[in-house]
PDB file of N, CA and C in Angstrom:
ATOM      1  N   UNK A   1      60.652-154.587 -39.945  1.00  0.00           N
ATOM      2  CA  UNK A   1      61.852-154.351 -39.191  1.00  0.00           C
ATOM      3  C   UNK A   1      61.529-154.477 -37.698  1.00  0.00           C
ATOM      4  N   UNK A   2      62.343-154.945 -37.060  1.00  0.00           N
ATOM      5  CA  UNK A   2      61.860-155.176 -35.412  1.00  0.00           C
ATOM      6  C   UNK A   2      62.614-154.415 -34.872  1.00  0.00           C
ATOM      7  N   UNK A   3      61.705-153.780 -33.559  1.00  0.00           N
ATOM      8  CA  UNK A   3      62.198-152.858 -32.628  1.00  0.00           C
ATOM      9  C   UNK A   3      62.870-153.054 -31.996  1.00  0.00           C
ATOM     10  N   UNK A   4      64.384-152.593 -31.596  1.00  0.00           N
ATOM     11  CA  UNK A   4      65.070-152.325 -30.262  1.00  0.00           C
ATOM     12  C   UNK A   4      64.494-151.750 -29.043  1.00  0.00           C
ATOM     13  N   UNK A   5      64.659-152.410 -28.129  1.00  0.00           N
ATOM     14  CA  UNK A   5      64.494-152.057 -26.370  1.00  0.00           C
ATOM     15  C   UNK A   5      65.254-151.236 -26.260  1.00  0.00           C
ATOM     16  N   UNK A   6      65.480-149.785 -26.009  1.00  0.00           N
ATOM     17  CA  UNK A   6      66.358-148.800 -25.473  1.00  0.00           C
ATOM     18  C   UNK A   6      66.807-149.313 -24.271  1.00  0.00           C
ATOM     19  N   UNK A   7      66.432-149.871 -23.036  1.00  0.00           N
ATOM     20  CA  UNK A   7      67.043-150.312 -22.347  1.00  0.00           C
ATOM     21  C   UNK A   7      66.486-149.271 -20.967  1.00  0.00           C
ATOM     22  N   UNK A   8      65.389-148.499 -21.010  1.00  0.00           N
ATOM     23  CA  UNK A   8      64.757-147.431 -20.071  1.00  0.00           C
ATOM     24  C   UNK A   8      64.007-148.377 -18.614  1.00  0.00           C
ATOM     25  N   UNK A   9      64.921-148.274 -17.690  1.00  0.00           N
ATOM     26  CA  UNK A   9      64.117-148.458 -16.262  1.00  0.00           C
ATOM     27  C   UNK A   9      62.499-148.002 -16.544  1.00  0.00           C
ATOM     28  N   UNK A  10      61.807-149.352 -16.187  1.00  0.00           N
ATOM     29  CA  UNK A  10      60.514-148.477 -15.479  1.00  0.00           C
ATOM     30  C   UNK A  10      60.035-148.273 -14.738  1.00  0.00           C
ATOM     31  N   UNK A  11      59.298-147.251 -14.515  1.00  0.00           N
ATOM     32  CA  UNK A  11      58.678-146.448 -13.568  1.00  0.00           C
ATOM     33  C   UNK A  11      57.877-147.461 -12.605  1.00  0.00           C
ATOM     34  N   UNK A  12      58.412-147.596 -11.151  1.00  0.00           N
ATOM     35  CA  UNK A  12      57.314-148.180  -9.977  1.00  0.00           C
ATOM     36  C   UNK A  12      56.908-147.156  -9.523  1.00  0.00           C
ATOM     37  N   UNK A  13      55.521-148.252  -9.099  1.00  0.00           N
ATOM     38  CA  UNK A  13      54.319-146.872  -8.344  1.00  0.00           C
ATOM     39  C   UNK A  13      54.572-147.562  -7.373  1.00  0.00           C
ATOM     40  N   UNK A  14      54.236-146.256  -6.349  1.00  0.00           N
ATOM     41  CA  UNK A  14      54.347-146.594  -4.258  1.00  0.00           C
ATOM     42  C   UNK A  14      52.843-146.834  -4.630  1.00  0.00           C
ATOM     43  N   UNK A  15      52.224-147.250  -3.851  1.00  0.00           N
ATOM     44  CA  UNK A  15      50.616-147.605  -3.023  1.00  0.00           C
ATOM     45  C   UNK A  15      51.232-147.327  -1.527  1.00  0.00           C
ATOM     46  N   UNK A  16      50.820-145.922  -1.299  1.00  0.00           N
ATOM     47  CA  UNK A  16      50.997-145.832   0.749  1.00  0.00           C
ATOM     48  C   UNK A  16      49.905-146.411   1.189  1.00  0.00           C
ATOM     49  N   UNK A  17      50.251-147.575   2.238  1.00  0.00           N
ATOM     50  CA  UNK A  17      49.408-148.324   3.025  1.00  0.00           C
ATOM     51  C   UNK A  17      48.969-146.881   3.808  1.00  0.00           C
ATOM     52  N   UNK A  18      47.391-147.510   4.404  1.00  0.00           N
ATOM     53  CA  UNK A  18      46.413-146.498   5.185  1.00  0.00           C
ATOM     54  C   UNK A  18      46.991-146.075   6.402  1.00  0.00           C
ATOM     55  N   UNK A  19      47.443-145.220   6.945  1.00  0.00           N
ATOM     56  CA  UNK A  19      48.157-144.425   8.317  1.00  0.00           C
ATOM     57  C   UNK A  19      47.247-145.099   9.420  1.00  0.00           C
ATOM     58  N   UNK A  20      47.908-145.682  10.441  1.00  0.00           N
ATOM     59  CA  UNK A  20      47.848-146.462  11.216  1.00  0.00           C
ATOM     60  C   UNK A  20      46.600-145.191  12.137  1.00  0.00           C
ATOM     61  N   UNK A  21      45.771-145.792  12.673  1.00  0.00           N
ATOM     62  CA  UNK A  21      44.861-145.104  13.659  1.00  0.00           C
ATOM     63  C   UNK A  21      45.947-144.160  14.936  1.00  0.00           C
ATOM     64  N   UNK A  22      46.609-144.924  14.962  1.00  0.00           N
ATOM     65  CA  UNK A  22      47.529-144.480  16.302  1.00  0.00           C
ATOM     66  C   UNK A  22      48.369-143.013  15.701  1.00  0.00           C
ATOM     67  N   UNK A  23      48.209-142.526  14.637  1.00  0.00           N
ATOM     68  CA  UNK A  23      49.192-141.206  14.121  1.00  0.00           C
ATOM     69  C   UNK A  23      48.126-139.950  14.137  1.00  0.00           C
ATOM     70  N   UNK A  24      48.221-139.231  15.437  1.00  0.00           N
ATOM     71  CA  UNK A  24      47.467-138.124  15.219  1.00  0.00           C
ATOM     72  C   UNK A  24      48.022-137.388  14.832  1.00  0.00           C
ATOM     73  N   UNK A  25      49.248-136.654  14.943  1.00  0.00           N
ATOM     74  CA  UNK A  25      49.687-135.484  14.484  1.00  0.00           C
ATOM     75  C   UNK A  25      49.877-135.103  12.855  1.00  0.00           C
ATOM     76  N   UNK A  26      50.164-133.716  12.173  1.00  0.00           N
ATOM     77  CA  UNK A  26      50.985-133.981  10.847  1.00  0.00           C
ATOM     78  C   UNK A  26      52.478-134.359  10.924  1.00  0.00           C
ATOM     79  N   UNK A  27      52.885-134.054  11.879  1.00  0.00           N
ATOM     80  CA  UNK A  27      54.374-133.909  11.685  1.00  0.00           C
ATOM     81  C   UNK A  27      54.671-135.644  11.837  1.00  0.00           C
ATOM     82  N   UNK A  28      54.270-136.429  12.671  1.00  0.00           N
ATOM     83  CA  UNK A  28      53.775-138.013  12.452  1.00  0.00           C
ATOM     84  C   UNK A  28      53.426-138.711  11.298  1.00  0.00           C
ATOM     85  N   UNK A  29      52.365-138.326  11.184  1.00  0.00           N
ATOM     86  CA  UNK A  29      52.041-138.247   9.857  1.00  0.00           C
ATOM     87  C   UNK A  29      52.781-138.542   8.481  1.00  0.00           C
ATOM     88  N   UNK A  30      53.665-137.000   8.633  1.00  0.00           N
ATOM     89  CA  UNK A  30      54.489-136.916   7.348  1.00  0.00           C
ATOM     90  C   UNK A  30      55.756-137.767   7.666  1.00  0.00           C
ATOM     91  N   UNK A  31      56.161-138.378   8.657  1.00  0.00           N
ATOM     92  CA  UNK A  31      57.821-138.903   9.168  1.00  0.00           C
ATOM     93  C   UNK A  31      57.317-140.409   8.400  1.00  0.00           C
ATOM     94  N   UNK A  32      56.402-140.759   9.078  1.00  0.00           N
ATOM     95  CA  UNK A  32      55.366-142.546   8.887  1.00  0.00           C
ATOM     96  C   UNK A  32      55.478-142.277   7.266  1.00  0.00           C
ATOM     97  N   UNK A  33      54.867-141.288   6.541  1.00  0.00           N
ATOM     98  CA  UNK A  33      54.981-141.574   4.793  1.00  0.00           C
ATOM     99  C   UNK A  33      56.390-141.530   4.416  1.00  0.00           C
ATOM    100  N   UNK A  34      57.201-140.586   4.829  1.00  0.00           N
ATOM    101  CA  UNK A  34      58.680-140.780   4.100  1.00  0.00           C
ATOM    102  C   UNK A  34      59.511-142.404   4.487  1.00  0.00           C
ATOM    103  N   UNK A  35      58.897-142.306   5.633  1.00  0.00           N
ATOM    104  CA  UNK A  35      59.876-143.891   6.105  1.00  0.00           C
ATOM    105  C   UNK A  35      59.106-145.097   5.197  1.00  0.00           C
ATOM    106  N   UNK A  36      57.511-145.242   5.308  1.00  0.00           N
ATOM    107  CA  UNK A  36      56.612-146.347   4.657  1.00  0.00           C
ATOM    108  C   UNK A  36      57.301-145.741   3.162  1.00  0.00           C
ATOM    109  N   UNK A  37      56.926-145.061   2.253  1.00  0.00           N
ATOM    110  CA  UNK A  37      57.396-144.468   0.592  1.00  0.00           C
ATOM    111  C   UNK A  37      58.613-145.274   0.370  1.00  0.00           C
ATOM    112  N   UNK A  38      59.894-144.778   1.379  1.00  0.00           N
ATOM    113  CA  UNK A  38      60.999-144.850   0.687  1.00  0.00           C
ATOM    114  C   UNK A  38      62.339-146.142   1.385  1.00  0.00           C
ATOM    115  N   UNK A  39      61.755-146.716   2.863  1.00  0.00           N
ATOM    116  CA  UNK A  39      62.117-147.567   3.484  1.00  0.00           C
ATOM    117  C   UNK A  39      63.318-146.781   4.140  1.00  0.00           C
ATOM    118  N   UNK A  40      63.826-147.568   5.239  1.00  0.00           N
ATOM    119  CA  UNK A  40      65.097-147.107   6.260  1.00  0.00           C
ATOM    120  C   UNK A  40      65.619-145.624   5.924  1.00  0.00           C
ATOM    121  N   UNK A  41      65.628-144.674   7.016  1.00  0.00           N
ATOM    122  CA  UNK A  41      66.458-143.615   6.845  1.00  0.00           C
ATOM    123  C   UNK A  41      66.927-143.341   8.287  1.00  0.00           C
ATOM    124  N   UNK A  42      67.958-142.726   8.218  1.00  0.00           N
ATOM    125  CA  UNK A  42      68.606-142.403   9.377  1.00  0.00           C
ATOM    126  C   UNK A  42      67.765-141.090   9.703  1.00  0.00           C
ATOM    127  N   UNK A  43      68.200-140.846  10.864  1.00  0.00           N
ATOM    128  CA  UNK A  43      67.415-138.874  11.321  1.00  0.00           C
ATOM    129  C   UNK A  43      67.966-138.093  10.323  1.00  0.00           C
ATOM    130  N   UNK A  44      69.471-138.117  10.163  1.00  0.00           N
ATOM    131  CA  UNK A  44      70.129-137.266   8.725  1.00  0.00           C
ATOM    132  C   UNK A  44      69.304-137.262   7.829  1.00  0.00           C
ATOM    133  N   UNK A  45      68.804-138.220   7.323  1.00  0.00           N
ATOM    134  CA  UNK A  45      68.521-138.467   5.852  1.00  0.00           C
ATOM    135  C   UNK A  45      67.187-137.780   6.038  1.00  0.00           C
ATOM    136  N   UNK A  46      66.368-137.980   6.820  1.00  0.00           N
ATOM    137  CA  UNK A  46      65.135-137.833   7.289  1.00  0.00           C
ATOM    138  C   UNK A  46      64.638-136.107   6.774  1.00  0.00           C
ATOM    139  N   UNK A  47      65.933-135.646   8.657  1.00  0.00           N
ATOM    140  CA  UNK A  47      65.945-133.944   8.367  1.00  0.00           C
ATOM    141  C   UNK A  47      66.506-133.629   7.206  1.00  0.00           C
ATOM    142  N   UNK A  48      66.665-134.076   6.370  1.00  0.00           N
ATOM    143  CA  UNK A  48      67.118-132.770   5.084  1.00  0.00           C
ATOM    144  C   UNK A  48      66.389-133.024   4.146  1.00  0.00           C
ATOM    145  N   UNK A  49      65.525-134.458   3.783  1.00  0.00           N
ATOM    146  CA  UNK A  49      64.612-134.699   3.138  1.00  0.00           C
ATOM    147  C   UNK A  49      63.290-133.999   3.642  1.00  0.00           C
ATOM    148  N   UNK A  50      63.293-133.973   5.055  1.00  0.00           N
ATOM    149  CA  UNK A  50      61.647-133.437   5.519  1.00  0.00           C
ATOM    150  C   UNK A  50      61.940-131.823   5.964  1.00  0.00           C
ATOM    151  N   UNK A  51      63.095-131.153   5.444  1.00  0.00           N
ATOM    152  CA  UNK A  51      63.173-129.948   5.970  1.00  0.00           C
ATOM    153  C   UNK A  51      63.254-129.915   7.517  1.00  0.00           C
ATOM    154  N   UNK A  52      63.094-130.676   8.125  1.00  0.00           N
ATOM    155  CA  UNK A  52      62.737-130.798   9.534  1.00  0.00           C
ATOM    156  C   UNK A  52      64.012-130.898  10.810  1.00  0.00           C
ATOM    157  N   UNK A  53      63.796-130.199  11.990  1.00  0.00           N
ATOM    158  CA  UNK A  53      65.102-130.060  12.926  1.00  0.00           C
ATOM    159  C   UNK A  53      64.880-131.689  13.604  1.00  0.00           C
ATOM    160  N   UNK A  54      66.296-132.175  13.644  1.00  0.00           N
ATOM    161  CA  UNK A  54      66.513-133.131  14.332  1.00  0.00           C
ATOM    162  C   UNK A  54      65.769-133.758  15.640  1.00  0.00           C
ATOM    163  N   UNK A  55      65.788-132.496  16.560  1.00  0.00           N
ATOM    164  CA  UNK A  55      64.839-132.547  17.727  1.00  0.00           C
ATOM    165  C   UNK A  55      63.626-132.603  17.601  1.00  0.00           C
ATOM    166  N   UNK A  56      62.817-132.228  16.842  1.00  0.00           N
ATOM    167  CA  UNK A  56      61.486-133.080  16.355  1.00  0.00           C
ATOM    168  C   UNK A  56      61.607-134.005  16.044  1.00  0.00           C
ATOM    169  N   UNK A  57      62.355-134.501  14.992  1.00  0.00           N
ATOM    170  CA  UNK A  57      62.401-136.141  14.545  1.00  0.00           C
ATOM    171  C   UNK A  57      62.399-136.699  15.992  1.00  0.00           C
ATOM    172  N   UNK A  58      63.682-136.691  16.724  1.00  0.00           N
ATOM    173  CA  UNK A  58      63.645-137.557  17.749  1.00  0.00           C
ATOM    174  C   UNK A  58      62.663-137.921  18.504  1.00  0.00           C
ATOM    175  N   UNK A  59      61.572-136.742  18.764  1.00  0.00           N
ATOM    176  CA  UNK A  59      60.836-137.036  19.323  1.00  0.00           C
ATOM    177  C   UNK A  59      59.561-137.185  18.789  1.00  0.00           C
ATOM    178  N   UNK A  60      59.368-136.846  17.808  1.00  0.00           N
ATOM    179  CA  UNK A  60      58.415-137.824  17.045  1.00  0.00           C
ATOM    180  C   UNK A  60      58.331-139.140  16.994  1.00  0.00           C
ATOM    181  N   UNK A  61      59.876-139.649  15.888  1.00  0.00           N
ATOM    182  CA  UNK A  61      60.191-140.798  16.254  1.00  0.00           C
ATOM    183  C   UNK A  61      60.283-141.774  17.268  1.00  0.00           C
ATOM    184  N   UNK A  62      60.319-141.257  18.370  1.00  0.00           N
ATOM    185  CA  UNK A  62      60.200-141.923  19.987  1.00  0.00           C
ATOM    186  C   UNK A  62      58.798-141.951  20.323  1.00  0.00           C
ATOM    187  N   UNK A  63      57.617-141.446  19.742  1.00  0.00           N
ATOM    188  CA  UNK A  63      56.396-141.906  20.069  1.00  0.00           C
ATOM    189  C   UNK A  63      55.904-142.525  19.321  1.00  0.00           C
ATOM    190  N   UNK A  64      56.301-142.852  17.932  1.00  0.00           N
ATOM    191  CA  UNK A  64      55.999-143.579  16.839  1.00  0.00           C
ATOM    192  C   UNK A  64      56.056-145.301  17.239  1.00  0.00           C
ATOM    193  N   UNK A  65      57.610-144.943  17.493  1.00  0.00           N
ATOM    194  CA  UNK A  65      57.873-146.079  18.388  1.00  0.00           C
ATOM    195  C   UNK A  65      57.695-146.961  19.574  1.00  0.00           C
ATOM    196  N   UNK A  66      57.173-146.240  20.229  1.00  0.00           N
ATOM    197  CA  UNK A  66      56.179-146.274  21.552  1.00  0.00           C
ATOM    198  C   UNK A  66      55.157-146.963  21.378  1.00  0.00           C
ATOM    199  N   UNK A  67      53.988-146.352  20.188  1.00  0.00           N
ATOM    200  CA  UNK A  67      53.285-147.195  19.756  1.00  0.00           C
ATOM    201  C   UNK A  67      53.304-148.221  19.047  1.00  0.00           C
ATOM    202  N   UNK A  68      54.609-148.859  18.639  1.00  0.00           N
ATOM    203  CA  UNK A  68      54.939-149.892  18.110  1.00  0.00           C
ATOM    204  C   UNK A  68      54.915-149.621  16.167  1.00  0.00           C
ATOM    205  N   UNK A  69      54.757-148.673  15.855  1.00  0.00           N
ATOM    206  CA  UNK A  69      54.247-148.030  14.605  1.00  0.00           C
ATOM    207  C   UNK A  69      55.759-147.934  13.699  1.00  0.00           C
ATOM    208  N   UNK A  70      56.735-147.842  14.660  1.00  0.00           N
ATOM    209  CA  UNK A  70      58.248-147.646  13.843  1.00  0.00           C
ATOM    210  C   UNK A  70      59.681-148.007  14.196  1.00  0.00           C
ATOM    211  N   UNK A  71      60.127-148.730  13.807  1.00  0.00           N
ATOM    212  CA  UNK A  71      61.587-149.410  14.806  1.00  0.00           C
ATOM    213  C   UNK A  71      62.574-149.025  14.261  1.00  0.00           C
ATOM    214  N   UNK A  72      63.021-148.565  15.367  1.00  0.00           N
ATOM    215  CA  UNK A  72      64.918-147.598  15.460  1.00  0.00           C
ATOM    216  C   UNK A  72      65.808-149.062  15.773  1.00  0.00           C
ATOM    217  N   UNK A  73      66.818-148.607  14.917  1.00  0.00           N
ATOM    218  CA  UNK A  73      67.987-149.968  15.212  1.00  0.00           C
ATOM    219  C   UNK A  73      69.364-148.842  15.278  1.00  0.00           C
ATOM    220  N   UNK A  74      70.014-148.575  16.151  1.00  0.00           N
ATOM    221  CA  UNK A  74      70.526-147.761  16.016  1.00  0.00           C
ATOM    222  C   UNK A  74      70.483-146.506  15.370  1.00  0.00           C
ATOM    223  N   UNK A  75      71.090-146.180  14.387  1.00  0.00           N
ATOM    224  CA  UNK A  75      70.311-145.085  13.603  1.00  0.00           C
ATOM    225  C   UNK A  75      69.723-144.593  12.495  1.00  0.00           C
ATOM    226  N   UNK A  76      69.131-145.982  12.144  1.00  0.00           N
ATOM    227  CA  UNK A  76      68.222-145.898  10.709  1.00  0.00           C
ATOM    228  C   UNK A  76      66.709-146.716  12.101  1.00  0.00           C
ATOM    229  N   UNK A  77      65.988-145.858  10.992  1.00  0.00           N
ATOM    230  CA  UNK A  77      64.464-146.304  11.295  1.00  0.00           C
ATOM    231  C   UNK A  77      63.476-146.617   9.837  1.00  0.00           C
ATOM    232  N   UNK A  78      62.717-147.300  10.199  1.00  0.00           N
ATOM    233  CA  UNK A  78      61.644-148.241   9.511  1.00  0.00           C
ATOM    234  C   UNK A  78      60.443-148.557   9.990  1.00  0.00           C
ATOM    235  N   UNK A  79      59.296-148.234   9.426  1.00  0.00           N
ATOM    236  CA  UNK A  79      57.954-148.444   9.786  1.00  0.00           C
ATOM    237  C   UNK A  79      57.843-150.163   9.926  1.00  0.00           C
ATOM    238  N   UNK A  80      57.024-150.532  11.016  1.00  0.00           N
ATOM    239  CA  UNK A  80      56.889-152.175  10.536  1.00  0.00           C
ATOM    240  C   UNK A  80      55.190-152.595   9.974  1.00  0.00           C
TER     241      UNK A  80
END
């Protein structure tokens, strides 16, 4: 008798590329893995996923970017 395919999505694995030399902090750190993991998020999406107040993001995000490590397009950001 031959098997039916249930039809079940499978499971992808992330591989996080190695954190750029330029990320000293954790709070850096952890912004660079949620954006590299899961691609584009706005600051919204960001703070309620990272527990984190807005005013850190921003300014995290603004040195990330500085170093060329993360690009804001209005208001979604993305590691490049």
């Amino acid at each position: 008798m031959e098997r039916m395919s249930l039809g079940r999505p499978t499971a992808t694995t992330y591989t996080p590329r190695p954190l750029p030399s330029e990320i000293e902090t954790p709070t850096a750190k952890l912004v660079y893995m949620a954006l590299d993991a899961d691609g584009p998020h706005t600051v919204d999406e960001l703070s309620d996923r990272l527990n984190m107040q807005k005013l850190v993001l921003f300014e995290t995000l603004r040195t990330l970017e500085s170093k060329g490590i993360v690009e804001a397009n209005g208001d979604c950001c993305t590691t490049r």
